[in-house]
PDB file of N, CA and C in Angstrom:
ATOM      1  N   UNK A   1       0.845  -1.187   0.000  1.00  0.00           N
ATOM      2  CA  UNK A   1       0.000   0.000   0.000  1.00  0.00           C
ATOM      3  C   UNK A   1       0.886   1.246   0.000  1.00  0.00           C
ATOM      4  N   UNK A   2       0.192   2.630  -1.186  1.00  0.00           N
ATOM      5  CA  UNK A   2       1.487   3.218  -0.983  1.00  0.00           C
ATOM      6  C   UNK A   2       0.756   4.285  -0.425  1.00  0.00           C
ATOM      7  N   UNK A   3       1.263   4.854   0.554  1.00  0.00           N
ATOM      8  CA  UNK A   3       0.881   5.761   2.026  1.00  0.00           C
ATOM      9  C   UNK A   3       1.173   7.208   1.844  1.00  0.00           C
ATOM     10  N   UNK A   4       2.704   7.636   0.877  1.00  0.00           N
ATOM     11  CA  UNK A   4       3.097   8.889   0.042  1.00  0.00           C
ATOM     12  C   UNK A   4       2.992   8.461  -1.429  1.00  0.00           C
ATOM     13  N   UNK A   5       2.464   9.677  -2.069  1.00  0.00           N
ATOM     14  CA  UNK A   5       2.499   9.972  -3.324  1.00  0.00           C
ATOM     15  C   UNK A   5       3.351  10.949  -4.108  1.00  0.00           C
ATOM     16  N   UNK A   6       4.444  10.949  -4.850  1.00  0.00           N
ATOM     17  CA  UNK A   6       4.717  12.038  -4.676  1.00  0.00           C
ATOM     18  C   UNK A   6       4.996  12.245  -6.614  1.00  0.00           C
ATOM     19  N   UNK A   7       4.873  13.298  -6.810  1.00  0.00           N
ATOM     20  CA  UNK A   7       5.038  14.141  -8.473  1.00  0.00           C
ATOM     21  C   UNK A   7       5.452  15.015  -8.634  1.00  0.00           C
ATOM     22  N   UNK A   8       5.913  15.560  -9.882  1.00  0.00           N
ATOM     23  CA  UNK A   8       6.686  16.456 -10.197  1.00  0.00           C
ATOM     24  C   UNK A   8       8.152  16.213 -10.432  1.00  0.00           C
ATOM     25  N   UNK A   9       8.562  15.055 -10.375  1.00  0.00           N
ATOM     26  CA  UNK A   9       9.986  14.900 -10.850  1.00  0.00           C
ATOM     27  C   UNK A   9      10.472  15.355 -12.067  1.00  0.00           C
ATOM     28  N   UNK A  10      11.382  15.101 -13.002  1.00  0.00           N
ATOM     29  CA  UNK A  10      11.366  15.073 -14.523  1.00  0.00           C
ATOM     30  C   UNK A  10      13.248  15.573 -14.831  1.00  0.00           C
ATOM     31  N   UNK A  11      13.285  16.187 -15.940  1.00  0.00           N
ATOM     32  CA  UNK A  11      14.679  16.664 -16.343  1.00  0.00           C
ATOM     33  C   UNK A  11      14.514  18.229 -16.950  1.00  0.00           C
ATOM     34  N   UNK A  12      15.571  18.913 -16.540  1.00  0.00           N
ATOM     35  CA  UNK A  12      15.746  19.885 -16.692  1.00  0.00           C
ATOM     36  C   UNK A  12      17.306  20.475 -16.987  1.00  0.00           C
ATOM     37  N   UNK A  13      17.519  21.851 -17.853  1.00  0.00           N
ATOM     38  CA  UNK A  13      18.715  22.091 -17.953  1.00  0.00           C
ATOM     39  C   UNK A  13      19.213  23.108 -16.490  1.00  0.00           C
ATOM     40  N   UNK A  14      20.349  23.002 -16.276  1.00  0.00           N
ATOM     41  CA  UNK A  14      21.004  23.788 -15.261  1.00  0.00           C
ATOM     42  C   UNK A  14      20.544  25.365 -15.076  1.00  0.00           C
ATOM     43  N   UNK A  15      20.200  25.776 -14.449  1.00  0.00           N
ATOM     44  CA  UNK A  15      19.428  27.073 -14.199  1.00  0.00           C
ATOM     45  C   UNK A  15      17.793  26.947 -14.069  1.00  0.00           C
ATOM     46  N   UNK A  16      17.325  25.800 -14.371  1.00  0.00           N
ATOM     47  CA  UNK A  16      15.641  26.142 -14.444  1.00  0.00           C
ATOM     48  C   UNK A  16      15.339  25.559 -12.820  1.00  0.00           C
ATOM     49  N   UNK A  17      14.080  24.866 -12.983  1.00  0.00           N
ATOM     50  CA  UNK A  17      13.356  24.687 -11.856  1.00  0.00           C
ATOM     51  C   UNK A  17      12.191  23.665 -11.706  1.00  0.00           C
ATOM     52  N   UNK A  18      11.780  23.169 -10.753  1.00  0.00           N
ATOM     53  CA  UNK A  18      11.023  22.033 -10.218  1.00  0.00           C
ATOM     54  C   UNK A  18      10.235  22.206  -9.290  1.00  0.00           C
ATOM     55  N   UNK A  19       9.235  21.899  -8.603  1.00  0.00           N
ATOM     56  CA  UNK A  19       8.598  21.565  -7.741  1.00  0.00           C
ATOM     57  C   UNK A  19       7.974  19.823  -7.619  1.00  0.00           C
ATOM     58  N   UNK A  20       8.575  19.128  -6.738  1.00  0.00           N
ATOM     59  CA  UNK A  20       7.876  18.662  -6.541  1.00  0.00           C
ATOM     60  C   UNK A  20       6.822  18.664  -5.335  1.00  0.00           C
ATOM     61  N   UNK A  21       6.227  17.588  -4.954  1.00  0.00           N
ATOM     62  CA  UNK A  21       4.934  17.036  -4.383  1.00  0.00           C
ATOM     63  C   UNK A  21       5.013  15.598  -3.588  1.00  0.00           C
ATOM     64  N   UNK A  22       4.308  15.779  -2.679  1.00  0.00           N
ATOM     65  CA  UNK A  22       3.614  14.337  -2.030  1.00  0.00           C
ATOM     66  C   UNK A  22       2.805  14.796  -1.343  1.00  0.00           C
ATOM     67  N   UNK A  23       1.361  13.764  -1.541  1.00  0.00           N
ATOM     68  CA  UNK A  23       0.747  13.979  -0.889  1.00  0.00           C
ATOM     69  C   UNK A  23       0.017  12.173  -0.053  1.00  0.00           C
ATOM     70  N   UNK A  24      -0.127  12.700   1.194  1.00  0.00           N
ATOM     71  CA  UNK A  24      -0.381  11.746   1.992  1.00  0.00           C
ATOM     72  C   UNK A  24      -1.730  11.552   2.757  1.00  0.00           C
ATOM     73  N   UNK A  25      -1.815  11.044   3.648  1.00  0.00           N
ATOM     74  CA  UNK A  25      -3.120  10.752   4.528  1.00  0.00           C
ATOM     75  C   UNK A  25      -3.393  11.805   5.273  1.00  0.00           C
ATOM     76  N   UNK A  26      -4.530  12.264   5.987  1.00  0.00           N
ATOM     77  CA  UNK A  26      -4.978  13.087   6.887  1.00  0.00           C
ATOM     78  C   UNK A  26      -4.003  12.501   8.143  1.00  0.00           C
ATOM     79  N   UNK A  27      -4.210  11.486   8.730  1.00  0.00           N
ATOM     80  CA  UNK A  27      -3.853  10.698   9.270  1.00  0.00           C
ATOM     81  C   UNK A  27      -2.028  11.024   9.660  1.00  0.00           C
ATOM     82  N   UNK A  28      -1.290  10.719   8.753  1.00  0.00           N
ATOM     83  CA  UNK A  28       0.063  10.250   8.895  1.00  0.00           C
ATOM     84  C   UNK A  28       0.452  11.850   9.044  1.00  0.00           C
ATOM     85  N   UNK A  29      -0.269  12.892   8.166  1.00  0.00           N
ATOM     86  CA  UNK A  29      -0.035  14.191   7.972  1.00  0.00           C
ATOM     87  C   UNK A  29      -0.313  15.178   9.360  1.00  0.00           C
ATOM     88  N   UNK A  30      -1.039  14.537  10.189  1.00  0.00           N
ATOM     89  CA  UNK A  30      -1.066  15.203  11.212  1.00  0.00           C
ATOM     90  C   UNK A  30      -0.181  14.878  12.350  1.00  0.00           C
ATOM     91  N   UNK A  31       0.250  13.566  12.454  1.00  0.00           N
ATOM     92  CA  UNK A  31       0.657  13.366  13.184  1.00  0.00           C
ATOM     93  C   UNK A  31       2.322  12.951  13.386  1.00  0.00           C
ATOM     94  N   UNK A  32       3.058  13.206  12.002  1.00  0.00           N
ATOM     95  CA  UNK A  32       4.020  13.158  11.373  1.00  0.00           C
ATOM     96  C   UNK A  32       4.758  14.583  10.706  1.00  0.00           C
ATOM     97  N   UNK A  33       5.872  14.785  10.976  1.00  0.00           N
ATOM     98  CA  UNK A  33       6.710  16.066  10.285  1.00  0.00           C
ATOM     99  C   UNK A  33       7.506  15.405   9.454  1.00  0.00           C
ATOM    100  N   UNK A  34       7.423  15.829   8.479  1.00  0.00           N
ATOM    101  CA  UNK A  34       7.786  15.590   6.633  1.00  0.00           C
ATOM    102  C   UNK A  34       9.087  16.286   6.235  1.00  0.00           C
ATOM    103  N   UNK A  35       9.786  15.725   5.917  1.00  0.00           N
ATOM    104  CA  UNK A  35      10.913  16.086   5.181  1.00  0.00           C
ATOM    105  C   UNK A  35      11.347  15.027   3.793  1.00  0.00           C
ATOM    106  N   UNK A  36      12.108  15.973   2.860  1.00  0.00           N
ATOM    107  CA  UNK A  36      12.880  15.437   1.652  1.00  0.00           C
ATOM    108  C   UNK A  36      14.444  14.958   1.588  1.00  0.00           C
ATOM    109  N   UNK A  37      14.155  14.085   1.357  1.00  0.00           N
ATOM    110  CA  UNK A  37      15.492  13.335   1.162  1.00  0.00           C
ATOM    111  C   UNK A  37      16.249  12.978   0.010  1.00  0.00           C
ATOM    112  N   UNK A  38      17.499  12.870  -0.772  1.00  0.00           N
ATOM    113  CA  UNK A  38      17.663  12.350  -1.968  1.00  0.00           C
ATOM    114  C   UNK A  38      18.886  11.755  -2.195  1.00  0.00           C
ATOM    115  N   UNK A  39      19.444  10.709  -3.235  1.00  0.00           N
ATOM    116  CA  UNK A  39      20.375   9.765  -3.134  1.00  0.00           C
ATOM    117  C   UNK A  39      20.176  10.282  -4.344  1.00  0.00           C
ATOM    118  N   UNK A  40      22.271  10.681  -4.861  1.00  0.00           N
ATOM    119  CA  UNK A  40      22.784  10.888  -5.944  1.00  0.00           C
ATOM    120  C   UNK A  40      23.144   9.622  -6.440  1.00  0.00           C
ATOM    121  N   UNK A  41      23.837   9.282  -7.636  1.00  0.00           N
ATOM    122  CA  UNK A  41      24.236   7.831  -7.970  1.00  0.00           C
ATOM    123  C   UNK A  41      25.595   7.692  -7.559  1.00  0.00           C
ATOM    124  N   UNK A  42      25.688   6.562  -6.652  1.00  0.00           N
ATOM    125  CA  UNK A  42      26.907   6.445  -5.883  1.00  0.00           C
ATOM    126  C   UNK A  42      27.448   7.234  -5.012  1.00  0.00           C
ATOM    127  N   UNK A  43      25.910   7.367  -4.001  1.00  0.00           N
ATOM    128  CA  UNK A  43      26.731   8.208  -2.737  1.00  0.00           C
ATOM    129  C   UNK A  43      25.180   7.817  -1.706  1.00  0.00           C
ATOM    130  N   UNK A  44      25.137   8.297  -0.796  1.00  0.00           N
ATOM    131  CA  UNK A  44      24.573   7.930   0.504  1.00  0.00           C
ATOM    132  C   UNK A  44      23.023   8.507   0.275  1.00  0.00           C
ATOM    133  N   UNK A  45      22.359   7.858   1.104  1.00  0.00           N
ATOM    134  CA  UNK A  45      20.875   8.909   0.700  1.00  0.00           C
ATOM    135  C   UNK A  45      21.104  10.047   2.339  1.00  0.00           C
ATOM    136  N   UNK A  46      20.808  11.610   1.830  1.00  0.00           N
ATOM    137  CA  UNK A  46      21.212  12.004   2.431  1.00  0.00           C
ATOM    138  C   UNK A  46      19.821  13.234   2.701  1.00  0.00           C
ATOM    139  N   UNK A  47      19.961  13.954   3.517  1.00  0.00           N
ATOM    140  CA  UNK A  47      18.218  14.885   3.858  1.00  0.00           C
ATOM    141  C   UNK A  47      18.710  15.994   3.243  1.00  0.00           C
ATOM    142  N   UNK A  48      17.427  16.711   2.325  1.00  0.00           N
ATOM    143  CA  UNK A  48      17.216  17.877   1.695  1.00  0.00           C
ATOM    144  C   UNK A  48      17.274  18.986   2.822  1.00  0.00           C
ATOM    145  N   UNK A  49      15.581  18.577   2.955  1.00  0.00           N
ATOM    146  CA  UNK A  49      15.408  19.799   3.858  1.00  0.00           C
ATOM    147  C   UNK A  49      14.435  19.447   4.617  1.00  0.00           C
ATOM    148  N   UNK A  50      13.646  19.431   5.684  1.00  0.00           N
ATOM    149  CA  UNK A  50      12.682  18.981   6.592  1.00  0.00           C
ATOM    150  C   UNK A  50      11.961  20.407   6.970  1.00  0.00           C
ATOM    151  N   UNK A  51      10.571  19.863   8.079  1.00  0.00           N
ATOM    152  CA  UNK A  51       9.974  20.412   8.769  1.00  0.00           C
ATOM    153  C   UNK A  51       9.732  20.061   9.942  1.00  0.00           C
ATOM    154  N   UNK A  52      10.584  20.618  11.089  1.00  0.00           N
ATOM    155  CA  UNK A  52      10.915  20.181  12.308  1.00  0.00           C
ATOM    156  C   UNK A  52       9.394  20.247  12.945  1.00  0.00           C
ATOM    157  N   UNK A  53       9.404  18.998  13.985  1.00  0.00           N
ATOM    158  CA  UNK A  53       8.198  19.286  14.784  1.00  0.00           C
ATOM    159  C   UNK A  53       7.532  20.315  15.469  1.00  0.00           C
ATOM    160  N   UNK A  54       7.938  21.251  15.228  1.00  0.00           N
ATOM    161  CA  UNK A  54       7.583  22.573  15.937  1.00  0.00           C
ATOM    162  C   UNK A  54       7.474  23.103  14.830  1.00  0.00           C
ATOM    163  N   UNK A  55       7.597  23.069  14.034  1.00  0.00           N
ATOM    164  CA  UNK A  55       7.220  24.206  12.523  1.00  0.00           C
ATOM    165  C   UNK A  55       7.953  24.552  11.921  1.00  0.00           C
ATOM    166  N   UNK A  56       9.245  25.118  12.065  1.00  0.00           N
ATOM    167  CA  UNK A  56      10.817  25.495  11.852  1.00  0.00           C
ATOM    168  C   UNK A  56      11.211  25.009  10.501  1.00  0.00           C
ATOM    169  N   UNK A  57      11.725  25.183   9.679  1.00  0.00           N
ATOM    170  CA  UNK A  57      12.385  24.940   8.674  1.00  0.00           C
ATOM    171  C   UNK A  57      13.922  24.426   8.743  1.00  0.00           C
ATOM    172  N   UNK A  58      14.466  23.442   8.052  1.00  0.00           N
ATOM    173  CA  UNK A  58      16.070  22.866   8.269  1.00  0.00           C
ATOM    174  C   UNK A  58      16.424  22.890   6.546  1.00  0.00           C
ATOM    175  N   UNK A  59      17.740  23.116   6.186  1.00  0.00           N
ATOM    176  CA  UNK A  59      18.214  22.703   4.699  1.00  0.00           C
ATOM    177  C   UNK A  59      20.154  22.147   4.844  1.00  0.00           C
ATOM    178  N   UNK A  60      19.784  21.310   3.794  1.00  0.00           N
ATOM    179  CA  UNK A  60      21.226  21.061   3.849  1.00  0.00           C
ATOM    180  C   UNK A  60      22.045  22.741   3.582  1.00  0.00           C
ATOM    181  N   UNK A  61      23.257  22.717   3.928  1.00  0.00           N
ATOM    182  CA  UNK A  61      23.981  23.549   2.576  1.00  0.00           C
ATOM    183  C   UNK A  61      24.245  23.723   1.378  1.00  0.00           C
ATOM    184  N   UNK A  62      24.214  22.634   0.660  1.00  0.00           N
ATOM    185  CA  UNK A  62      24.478  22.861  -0.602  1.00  0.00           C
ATOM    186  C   UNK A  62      23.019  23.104  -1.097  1.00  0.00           C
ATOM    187  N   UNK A  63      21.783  23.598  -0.455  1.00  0.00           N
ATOM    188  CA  UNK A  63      20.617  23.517  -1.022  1.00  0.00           C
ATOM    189  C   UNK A  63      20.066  24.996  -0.663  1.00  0.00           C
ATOM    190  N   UNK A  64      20.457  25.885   0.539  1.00  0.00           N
ATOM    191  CA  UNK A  64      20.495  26.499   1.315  1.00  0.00           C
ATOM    192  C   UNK A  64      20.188  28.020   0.039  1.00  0.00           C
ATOM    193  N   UNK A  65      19.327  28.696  -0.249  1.00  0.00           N
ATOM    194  CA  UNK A  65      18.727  29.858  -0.739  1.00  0.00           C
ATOM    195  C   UNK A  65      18.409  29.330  -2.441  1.00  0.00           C
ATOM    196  N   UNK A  66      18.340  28.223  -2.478  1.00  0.00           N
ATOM    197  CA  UNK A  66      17.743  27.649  -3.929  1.00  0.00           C
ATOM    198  C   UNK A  66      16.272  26.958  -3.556  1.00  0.00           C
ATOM    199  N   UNK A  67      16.446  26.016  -2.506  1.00  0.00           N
ATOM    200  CA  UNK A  67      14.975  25.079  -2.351  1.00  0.00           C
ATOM    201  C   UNK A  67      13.978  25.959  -1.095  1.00  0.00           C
ATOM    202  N   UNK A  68      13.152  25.551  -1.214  1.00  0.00           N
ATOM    203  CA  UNK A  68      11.660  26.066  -0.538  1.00  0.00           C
ATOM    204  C   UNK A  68      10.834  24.956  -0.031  1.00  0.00           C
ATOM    205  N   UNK A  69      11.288  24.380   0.885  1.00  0.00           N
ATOM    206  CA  UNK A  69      10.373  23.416   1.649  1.00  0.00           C
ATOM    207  C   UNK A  69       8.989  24.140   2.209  1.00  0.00           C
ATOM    208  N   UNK A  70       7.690  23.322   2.337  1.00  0.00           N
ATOM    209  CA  UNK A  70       6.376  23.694   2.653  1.00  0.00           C
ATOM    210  C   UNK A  70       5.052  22.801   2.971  1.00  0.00           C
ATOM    211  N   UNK A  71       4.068  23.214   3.123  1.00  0.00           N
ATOM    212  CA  UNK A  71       3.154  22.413   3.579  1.00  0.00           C
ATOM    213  C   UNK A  71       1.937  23.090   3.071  1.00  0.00           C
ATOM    214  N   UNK A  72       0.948  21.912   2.782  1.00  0.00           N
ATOM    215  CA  UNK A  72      -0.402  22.393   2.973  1.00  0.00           C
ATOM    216  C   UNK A  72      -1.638  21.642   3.620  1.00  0.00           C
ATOM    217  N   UNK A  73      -1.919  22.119   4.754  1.00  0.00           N
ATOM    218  CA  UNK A  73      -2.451  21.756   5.627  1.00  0.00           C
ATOM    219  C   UNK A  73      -3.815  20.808   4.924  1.00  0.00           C
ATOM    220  N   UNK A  74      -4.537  21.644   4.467  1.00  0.00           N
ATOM    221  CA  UNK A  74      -5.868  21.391   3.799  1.00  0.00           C
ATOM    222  C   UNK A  74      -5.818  20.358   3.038  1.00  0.00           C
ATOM    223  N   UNK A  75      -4.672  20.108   2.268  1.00  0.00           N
ATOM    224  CA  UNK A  75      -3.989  19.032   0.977  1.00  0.00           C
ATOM    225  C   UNK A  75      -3.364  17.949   1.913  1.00  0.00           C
ATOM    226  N   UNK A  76      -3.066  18.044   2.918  1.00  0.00           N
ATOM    227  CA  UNK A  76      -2.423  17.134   3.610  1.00  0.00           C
ATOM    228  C   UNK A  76      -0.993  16.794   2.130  1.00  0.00           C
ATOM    229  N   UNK A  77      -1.061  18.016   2.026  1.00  0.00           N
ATOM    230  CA  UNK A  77       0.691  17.920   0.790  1.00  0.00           C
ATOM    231  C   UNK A  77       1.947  18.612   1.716  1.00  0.00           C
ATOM    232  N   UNK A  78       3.206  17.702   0.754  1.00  0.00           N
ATOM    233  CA  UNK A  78       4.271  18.708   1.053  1.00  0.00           C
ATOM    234  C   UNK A  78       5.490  18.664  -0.053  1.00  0.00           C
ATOM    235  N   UNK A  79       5.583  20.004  -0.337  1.00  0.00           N
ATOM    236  CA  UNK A  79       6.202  20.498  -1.461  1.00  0.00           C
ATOM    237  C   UNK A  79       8.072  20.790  -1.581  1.00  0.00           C
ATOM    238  N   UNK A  80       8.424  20.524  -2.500  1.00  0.00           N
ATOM    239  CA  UNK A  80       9.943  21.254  -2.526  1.00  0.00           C
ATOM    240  C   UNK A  80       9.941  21.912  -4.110  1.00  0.00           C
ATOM    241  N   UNK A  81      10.386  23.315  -3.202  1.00  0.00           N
ATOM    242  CA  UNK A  81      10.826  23.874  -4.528  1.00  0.00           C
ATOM    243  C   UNK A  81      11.873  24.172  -5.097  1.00  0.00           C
ATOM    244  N   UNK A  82      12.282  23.807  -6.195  1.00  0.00           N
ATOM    245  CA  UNK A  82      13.476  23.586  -6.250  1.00  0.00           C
ATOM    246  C   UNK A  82      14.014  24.677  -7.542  1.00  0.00           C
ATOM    247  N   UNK A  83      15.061  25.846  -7.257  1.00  0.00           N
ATOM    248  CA  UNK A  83      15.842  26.774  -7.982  1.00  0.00           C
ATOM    249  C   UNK A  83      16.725  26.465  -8.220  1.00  0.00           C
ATOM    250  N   UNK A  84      17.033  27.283  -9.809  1.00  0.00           N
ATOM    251  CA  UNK A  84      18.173  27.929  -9.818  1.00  0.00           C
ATOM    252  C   UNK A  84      19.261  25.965 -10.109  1.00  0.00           C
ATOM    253  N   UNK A  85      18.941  25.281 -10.714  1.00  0.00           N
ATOM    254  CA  UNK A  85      18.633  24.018 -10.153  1.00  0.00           C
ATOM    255  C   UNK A  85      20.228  23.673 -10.638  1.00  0.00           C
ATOM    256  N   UNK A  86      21.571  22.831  -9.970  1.00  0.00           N
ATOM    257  CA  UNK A  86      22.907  22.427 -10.551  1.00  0.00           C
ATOM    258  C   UNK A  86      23.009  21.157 -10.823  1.00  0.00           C
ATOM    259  N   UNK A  87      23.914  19.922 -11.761  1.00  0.00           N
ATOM    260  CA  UNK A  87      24.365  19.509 -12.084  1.00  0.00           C
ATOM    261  C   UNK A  87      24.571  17.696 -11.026  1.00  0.00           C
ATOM    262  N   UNK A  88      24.642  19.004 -10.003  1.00  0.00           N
ATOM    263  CA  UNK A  88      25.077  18.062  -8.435  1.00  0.00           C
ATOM    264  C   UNK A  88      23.513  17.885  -7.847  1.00  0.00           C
ATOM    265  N   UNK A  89      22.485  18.604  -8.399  1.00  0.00           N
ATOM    266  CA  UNK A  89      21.396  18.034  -7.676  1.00  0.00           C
ATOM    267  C   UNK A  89      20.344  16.790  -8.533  1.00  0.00           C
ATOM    268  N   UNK A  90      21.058  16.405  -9.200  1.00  0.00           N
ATOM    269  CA  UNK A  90      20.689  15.284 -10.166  1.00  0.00           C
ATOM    270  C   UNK A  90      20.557  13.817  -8.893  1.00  0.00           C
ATOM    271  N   UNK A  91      19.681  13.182  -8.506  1.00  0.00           N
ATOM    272  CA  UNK A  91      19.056  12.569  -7.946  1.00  0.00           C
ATOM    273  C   UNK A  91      17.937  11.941  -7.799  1.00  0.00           C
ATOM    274  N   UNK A  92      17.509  10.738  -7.219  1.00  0.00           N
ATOM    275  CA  UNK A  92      16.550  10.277  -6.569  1.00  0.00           C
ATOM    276  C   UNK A  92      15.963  11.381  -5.285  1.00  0.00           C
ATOM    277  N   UNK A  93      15.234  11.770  -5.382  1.00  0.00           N
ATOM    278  CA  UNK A  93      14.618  12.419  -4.653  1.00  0.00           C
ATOM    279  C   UNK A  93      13.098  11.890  -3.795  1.00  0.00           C
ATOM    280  N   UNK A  94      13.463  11.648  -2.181  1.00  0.00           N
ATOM    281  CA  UNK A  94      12.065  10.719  -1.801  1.00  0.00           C
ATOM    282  C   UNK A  94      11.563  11.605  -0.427  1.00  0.00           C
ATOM    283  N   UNK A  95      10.207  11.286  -0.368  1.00  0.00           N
ATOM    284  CA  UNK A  95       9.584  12.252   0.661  1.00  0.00           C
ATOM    285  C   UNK A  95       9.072  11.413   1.964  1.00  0.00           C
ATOM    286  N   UNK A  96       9.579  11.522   3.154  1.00  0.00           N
ATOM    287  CA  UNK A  96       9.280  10.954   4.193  1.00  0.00           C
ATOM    288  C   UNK A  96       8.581  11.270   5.209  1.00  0.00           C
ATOM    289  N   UNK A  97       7.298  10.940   6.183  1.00  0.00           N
ATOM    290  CA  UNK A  97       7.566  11.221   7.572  1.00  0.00           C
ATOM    291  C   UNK A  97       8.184  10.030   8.432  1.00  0.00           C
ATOM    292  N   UNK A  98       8.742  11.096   8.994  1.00  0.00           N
ATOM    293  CA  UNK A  98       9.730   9.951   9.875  1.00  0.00           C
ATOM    294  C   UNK A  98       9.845  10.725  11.329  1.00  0.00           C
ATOM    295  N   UNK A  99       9.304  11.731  11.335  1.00  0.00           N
ATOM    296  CA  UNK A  99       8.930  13.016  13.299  1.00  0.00           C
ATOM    297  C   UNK A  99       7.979  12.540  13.391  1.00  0.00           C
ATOM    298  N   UNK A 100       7.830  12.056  15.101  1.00  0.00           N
ATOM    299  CA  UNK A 100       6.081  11.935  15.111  1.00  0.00           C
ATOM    300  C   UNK A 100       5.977  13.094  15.878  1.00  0.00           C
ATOM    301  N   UNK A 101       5.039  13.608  15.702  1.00  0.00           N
ATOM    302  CA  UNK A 101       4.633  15.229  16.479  1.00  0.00           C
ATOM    303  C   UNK A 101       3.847  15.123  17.866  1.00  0.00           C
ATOM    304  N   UNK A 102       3.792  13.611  18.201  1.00  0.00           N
ATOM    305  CA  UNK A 102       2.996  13.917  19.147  1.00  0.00           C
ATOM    306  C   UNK A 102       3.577  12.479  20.023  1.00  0.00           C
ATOM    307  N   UNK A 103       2.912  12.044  20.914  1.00  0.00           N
ATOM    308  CA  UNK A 103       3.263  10.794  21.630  1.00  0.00           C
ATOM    309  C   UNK A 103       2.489   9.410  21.021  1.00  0.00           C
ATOM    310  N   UNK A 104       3.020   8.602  20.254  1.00  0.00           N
ATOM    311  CA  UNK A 104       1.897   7.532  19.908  1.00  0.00           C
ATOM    312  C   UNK A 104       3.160   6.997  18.766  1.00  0.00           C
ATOM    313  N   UNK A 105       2.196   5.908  18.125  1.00  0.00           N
ATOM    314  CA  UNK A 105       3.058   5.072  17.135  1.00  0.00           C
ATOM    315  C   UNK A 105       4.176   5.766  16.234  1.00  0.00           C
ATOM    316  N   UNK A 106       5.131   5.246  16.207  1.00  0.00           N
ATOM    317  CA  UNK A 106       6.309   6.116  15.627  1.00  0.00           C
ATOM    318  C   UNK A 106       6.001   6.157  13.971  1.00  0.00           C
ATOM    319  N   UNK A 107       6.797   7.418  13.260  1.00  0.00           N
ATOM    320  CA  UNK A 107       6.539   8.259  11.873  1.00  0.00           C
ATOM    321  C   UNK A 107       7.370   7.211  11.186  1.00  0.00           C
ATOM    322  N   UNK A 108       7.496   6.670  10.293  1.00  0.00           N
ATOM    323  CA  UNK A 108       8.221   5.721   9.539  1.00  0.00           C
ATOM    324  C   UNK A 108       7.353   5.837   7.857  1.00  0.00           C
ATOM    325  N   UNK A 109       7.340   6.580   6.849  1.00  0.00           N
ATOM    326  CA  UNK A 109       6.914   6.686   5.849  1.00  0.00           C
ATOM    327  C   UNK A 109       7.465   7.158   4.850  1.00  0.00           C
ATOM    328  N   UNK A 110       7.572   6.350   4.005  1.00  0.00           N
ATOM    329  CA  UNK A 110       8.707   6.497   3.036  1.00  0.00           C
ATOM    330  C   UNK A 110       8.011   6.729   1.713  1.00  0.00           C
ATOM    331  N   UNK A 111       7.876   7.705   0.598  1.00  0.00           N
ATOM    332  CA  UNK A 111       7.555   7.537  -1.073  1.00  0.00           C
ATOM    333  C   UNK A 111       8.393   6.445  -1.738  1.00  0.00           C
ATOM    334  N   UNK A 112       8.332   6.513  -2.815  1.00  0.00           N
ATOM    335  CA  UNK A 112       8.921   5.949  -3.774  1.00  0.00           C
ATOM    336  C   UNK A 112       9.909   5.921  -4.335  1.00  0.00           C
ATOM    337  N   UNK A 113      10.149   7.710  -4.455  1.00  0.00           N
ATOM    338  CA  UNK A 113      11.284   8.298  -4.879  1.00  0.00           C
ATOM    339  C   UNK A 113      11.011   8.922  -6.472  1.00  0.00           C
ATOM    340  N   UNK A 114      11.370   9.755  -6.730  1.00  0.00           N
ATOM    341  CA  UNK A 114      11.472  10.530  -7.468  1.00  0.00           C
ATOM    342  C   UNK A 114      12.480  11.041  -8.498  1.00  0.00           C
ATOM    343  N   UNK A 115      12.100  10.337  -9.504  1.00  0.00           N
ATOM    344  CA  UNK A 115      13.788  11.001 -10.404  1.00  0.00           C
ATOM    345  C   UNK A 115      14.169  12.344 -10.529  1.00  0.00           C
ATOM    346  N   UNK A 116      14.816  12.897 -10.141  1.00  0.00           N
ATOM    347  CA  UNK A 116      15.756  14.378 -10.778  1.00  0.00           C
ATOM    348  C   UNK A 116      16.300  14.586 -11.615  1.00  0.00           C
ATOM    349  N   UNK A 117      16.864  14.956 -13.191  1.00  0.00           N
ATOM    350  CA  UNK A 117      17.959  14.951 -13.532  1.00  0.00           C
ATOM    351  C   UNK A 117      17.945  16.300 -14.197  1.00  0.00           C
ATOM    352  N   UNK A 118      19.077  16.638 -13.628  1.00  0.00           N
ATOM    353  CA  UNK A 118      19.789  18.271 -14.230  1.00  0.00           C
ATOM    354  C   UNK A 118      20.526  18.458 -15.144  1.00  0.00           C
ATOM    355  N   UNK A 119      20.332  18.758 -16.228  1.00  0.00           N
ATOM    356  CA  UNK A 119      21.487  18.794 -17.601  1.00  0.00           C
ATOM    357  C   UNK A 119      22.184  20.074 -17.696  1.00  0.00           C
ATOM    358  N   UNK A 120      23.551  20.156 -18.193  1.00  0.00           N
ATOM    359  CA  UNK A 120      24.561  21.255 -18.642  1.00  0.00           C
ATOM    360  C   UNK A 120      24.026  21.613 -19.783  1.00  0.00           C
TER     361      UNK A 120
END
């Protein structure tokens, strides 16, 4: 059963832009804080950018005034936007909750993953 959905992947040349998407359960969405994650080819899967349990925003550095992590409450979605887009952000890109926001069964939710690819 798949629990995240997520769209908007695709290919693009160096300088343009992306958004993707997932959207999930009422359920997992309330009670779970969502972050993006992505695995280049031949290297570690490593975190984009999240939404800390308190609301707060986190980004790697190398992502740090290009991407736009977000939420929509009503959609039970959560978005990355992705600028200005390099070479090095060519990836699998997958959307997780894995915070539980509250006291109860732990966040463990993983997408599918998402292709990236950035062209010169």
């Amino acid at each position: 059963q798949v629990q995240l959905v997520e769209s908007g992947g695709g290919s693009v040349q160096a300088g343009g832009s992306l958004k993707l998407s997932c959207v999930t359960s009422r359920y997992i969405f309330s009670r779970c804080a969502m972050g993006w994650y992505r695995q280049a080819p031949g290297k570690e899967r490593d975190l984009v950018s999240r939404i800390r349990t308190d609301g707060t925003t986190s980004y790697a550095d190398s992502v740090k005034g290009r991407f736009t992590i977000s939420q929509d409450n009503a959609k039970n979605a959560l978005y990355l936007q992705m600028s200005s887009l390099k070479t090095e952000d060519t990836a699998v890109y997958y959307c997780a909750a894995d915070r539980a926001k509250t006291w109860g069964p732990p966040c463990n939710y993983w997408g599918q993953g998402t292709q990236v690819t950035v062209s010169s």
